[in-house]
Structures are given as C-alpha cells and as structure tokens.
N, C-alpha and C. Protein backbone atom coordinates (compact mmCIF):
# COMPACT_ATOMS: atom_id res chain seq x y z
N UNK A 1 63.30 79.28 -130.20
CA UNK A 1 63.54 77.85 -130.16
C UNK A 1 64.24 77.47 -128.86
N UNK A 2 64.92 77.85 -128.02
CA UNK A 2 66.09 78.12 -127.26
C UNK A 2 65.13 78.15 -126.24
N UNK A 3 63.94 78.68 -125.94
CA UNK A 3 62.95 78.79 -124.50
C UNK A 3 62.05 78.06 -125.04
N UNK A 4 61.67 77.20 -125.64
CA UNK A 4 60.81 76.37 -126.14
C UNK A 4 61.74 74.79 -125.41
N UNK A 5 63.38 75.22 -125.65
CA UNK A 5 64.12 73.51 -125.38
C UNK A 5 63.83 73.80 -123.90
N UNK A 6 64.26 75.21 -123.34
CA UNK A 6 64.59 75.48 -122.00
C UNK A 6 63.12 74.79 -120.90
N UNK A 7 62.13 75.11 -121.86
CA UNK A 7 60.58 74.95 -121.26
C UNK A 7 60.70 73.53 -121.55
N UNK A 8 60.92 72.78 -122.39
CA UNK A 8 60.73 71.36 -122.14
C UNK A 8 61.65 70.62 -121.08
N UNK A 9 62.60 70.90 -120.84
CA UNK A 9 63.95 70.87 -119.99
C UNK A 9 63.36 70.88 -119.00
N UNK A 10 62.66 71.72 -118.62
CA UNK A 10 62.31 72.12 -117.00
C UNK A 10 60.81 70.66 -116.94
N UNK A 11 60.38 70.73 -117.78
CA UNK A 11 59.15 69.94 -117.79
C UNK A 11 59.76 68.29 -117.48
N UNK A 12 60.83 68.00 -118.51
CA UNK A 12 61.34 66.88 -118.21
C UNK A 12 61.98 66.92 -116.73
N UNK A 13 62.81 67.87 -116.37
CA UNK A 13 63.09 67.79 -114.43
C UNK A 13 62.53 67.36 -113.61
N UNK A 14 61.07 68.55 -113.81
CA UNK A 14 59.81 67.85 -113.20
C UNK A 14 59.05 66.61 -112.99
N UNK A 15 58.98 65.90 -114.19
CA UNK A 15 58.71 64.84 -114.38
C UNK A 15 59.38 63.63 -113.84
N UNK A 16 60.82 63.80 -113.99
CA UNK A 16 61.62 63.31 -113.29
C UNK A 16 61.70 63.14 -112.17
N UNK A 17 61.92 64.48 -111.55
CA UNK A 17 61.36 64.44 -110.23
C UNK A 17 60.62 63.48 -109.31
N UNK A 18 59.22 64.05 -110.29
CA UNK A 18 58.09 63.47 -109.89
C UNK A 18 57.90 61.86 -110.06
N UNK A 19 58.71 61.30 -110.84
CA UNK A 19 59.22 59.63 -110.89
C UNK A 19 59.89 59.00 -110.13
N UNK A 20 61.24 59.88 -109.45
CA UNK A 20 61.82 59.60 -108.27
C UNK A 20 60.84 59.35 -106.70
N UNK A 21 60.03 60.56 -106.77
CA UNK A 21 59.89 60.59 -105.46
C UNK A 21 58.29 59.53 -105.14
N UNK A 22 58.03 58.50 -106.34
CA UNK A 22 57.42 57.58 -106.18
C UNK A 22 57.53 56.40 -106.91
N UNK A 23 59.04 56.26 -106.77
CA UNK A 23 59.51 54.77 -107.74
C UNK A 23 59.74 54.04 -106.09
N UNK A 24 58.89 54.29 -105.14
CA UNK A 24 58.60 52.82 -104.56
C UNK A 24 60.10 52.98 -103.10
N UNK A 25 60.93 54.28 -103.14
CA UNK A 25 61.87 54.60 -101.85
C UNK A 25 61.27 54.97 -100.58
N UNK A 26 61.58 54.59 -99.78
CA UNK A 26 60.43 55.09 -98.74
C UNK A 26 61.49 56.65 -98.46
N UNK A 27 60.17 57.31 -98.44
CA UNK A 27 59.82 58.69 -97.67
C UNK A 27 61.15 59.03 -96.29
N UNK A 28 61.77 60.16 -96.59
CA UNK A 28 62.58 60.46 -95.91
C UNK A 28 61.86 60.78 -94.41
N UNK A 29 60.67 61.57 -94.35
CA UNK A 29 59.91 62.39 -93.39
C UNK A 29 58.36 60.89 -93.79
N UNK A 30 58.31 59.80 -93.08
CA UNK A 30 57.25 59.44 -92.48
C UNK A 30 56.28 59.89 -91.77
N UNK A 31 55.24 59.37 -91.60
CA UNK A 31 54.41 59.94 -90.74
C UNK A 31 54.05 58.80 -90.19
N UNK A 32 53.80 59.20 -88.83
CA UNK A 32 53.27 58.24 -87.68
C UNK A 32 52.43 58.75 -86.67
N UNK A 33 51.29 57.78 -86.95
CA UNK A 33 49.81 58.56 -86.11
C UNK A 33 50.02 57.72 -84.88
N UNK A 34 49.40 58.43 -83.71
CA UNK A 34 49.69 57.70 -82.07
C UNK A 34 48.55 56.49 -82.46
N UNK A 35 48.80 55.86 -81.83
CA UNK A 35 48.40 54.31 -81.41
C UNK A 35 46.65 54.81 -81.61
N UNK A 36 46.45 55.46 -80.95
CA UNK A 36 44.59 55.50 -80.71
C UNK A 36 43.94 55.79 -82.21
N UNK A 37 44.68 56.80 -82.51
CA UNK A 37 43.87 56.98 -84.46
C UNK A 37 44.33 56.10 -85.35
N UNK A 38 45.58 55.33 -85.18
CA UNK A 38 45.83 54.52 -85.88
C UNK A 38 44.77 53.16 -85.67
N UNK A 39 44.37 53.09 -84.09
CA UNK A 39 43.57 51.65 -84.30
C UNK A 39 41.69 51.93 -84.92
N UNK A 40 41.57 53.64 -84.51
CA UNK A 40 40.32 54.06 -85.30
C UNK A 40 40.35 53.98 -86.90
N UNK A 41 41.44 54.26 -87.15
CA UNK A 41 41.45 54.51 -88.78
C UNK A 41 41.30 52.97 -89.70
N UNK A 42 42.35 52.36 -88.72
CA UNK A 42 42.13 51.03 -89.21
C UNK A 42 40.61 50.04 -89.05
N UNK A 43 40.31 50.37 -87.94
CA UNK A 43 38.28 50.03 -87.75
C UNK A 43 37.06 50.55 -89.00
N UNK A 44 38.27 51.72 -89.38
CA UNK A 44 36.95 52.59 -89.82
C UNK A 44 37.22 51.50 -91.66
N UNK A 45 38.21 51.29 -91.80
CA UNK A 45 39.07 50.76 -93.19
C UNK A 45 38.07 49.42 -92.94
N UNK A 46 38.26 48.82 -92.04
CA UNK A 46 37.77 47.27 -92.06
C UNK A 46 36.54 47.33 -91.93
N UNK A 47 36.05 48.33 -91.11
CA UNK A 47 34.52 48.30 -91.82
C UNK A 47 33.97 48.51 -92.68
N UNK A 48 34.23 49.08 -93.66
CA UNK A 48 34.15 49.91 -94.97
C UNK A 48 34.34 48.49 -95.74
N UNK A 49 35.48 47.40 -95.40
CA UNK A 49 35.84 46.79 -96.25
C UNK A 49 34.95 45.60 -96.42
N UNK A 50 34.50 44.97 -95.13
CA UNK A 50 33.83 43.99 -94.65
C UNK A 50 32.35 44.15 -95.28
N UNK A 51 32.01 45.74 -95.39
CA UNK A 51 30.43 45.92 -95.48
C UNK A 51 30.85 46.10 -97.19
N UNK A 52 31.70 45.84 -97.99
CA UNK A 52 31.54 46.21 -99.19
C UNK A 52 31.96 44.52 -99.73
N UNK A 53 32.93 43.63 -99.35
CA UNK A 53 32.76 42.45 -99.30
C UNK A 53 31.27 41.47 -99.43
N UNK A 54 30.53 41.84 -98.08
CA UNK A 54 28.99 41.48 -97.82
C UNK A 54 28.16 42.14 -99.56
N UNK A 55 28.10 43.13 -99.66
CA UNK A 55 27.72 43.57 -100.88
C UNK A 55 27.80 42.84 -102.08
N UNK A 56 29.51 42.52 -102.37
CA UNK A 56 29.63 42.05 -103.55
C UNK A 56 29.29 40.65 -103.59
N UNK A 57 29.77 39.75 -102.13
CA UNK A 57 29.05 38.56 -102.51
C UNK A 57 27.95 38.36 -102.06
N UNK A 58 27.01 39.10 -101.72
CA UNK A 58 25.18 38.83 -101.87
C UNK A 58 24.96 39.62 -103.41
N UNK A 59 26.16 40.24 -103.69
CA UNK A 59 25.35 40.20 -105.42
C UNK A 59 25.74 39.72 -106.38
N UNK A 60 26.89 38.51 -106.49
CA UNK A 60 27.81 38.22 -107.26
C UNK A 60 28.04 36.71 -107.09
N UNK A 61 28.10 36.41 -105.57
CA UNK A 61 28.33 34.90 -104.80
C UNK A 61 27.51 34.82 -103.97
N UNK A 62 26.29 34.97 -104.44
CA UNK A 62 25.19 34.24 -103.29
C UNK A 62 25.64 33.05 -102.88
N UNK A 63 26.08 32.02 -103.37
CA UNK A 63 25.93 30.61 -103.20
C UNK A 63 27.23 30.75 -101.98
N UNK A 64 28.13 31.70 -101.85
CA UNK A 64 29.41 31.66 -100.99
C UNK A 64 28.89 32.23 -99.41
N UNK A 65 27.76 32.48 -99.87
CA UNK A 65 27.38 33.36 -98.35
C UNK A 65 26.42 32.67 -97.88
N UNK A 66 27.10 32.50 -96.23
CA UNK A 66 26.05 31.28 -95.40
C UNK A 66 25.21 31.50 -94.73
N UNK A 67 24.04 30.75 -94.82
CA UNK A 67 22.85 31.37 -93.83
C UNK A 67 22.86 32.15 -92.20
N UNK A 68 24.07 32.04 -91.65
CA UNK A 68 24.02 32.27 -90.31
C UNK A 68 24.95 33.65 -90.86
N UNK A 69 25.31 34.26 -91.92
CA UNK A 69 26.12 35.51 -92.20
C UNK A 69 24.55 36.50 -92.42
N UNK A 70 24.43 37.29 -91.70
CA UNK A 70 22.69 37.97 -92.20
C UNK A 70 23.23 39.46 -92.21
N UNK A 71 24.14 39.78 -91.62
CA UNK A 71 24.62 41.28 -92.40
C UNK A 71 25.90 41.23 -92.51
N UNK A 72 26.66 42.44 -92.62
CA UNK A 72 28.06 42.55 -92.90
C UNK A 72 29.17 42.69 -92.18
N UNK A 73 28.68 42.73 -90.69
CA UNK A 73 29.33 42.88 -89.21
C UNK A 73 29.33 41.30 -88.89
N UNK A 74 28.53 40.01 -89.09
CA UNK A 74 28.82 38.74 -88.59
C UNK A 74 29.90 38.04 -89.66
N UNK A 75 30.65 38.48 -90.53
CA UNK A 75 31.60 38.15 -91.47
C UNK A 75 32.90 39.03 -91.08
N UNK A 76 34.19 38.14 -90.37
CA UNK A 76 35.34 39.02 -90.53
C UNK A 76 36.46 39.32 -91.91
N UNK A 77 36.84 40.53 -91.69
CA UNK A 77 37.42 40.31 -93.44
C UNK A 77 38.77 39.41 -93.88
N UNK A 78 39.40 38.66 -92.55
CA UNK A 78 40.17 37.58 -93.06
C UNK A 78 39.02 36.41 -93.71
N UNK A 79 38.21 36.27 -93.40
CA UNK A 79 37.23 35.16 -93.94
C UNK A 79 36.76 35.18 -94.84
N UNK A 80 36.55 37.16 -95.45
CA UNK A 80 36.37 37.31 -96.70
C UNK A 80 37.24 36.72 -97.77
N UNK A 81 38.24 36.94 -97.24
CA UNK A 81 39.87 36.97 -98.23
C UNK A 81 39.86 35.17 -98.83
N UNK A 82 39.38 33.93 -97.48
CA UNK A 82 39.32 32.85 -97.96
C UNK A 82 38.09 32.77 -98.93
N UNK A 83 37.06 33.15 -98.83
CA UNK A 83 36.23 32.53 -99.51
C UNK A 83 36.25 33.34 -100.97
N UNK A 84 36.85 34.80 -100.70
CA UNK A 84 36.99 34.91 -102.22
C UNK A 84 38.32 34.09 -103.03
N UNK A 85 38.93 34.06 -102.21
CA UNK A 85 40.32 33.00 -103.00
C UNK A 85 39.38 31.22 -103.48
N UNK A 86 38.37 31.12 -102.71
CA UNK A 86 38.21 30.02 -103.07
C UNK A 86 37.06 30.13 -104.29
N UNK A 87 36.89 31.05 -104.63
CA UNK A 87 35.75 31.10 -105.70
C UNK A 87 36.71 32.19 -106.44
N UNK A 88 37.95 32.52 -107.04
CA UNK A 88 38.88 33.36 -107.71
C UNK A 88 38.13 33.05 -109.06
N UNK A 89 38.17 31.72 -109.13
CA UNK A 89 38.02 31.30 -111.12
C UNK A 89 36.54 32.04 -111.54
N UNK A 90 35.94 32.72 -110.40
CA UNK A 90 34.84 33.48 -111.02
C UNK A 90 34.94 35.41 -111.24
N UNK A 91 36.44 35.14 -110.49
CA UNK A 91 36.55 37.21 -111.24
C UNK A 91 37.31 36.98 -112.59
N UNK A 92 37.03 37.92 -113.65
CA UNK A 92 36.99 37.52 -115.02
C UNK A 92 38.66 38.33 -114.97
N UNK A 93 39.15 37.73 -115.58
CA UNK A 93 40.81 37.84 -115.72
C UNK A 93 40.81 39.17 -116.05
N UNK A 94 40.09 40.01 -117.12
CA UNK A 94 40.24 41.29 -117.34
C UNK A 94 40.66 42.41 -115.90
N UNK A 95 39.77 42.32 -115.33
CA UNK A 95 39.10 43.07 -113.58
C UNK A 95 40.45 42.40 -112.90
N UNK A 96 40.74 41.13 -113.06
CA UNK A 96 41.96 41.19 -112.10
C UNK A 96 43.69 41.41 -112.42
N UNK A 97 43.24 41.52 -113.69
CA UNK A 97 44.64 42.55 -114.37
C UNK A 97 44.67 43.74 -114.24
N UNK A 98 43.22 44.50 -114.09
CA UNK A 98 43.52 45.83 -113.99
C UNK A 98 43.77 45.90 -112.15
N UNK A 99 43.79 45.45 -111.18
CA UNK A 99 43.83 45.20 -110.12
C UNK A 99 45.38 45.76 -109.76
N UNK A 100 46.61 45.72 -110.96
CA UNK A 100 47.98 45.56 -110.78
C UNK A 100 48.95 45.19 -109.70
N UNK A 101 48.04 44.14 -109.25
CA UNK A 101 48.72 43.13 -108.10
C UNK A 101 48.12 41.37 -107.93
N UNK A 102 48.80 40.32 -107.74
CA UNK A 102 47.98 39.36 -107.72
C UNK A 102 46.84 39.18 -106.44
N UNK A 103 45.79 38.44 -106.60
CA UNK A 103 44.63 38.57 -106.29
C UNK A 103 45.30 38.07 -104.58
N UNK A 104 46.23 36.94 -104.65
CA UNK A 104 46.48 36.53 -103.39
C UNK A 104 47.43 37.60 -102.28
N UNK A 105 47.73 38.89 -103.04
CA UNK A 105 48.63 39.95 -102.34
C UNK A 105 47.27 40.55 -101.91
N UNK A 106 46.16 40.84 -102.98
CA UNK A 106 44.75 41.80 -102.25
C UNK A 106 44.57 40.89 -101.19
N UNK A 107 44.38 39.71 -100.97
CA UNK A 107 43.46 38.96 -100.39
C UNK A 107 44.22 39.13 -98.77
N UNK A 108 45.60 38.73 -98.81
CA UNK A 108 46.59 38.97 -98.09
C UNK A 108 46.88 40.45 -97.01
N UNK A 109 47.02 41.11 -97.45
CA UNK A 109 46.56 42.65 -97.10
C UNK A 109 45.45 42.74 -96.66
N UNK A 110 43.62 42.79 -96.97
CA UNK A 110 42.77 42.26 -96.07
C UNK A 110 42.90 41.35 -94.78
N UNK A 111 43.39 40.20 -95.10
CA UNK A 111 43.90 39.59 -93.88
C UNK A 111 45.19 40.57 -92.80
N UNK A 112 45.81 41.17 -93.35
CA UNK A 112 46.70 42.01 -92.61
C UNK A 112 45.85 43.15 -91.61
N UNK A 113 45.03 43.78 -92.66
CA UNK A 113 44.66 44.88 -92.13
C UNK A 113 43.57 44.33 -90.67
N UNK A 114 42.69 42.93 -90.87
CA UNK A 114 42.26 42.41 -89.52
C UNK A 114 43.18 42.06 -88.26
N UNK A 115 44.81 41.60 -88.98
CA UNK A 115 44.89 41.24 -88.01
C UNK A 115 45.54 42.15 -86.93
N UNK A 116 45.88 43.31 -87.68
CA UNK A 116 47.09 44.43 -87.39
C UNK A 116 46.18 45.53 -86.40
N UNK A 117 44.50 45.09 -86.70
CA UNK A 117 43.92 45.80 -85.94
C UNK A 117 43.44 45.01 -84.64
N UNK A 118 43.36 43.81 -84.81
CA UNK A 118 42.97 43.41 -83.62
C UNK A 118 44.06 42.92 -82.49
N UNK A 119 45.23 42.48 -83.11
CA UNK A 119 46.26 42.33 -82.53
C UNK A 119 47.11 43.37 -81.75
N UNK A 120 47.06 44.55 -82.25
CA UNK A 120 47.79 45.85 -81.81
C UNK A 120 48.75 45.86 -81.89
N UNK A 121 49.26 45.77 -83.20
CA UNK A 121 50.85 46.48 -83.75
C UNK A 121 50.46 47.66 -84.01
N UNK A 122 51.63 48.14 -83.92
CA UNK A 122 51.93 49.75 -84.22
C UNK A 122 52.75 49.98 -85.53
C-alpha cells in the first residue's frame, strides 16, 4: 500500500510539474531565431494562412469573395480577418467555443502576424 501512495505521489509531482511549467509564465531559456528565419517562417505561416482563408470562403462565403480576388495570393490576411469579422454571425457558436479564444483575438493575431512580417519587428 505504502509504494502504491509513493507511486501516486510521484505521479501527482509530475503532473504538477507539468501544470507549472505551462500555466502561461514565460520560459526562463527563450528562444530567438535571427531576423532572416524569423521573416521566412513568418511568410511561410501567412501563406499557409491566406491560402486556407481563400479555401474556406470560396466554400463557405462565396458571396464574401470578390470578383477581382481569383486566387489566394491577391487577398492579404489582415483583409481576411475583416471580412470574416464581418460575416462572424455565420460561424455556428459551437466551432467558436471550441476555438478557446474570442473570434476578435483569432482575427487580431492574423492581422499581427501580416503586419509583424511586413513591417520588420523582431
């Protein structure tokens, strides 16, 4: 009984542990990529994001997507962020609860990640 408490003991530490070192403290040992992979990584993010944007509203919001948008490179993803905020009352409340952030923090962050790449912060 006695290495059965001892074995849960250690399990609860762990766990513990493992609650601390992601209840949201920042990281003692950061990491920081030089300027050049940081502005690739971020290109490679916004494209990924922009061409999956284009996707969902040519299959979801046709009516939001304008004739002069003909692929997923003539749409930037701050522009995404407005036009999905302006058509919100059509993602079904379920999908944006499981999201566990409000829709205007996603939308927000898209807009960040354009501008952080084209602007050149570090």
């Amino acid at each position: 009984m006695l290495a059965a408490g001892a074995n849960h003991s250690s399990t609860s530490l762990s766990k513990q542990k493992h609650q601390s070192t992601t209840s949201g403290v920042p990281s003692l040992y950061p990491v920081y990529l030089p300027y050049h992979t940081q502005h690739k990584l971020l290109g490679t993010v916004q494209q990924a994001l922009e061409r999956a944007c284009y996707d969902f509203a040519m299959r979801f919001l046709p009516e939001a997507v304008e004739e002069e948008w003909e692929c997923a490179e003539s749409v930037e993803l701050n522009l995404w962020a407005r036009v999905f905020t302006a058509h919100q009352e059509r993602f079904s409340q379920e999908d944006v609860d499981e999201l566990g952030k409000p829709l205007s923090q996603l939308f927000d962050s898209m807009s960040r990640i354009r501008s952080s790449r084209t602007s050149g912060y570090r």
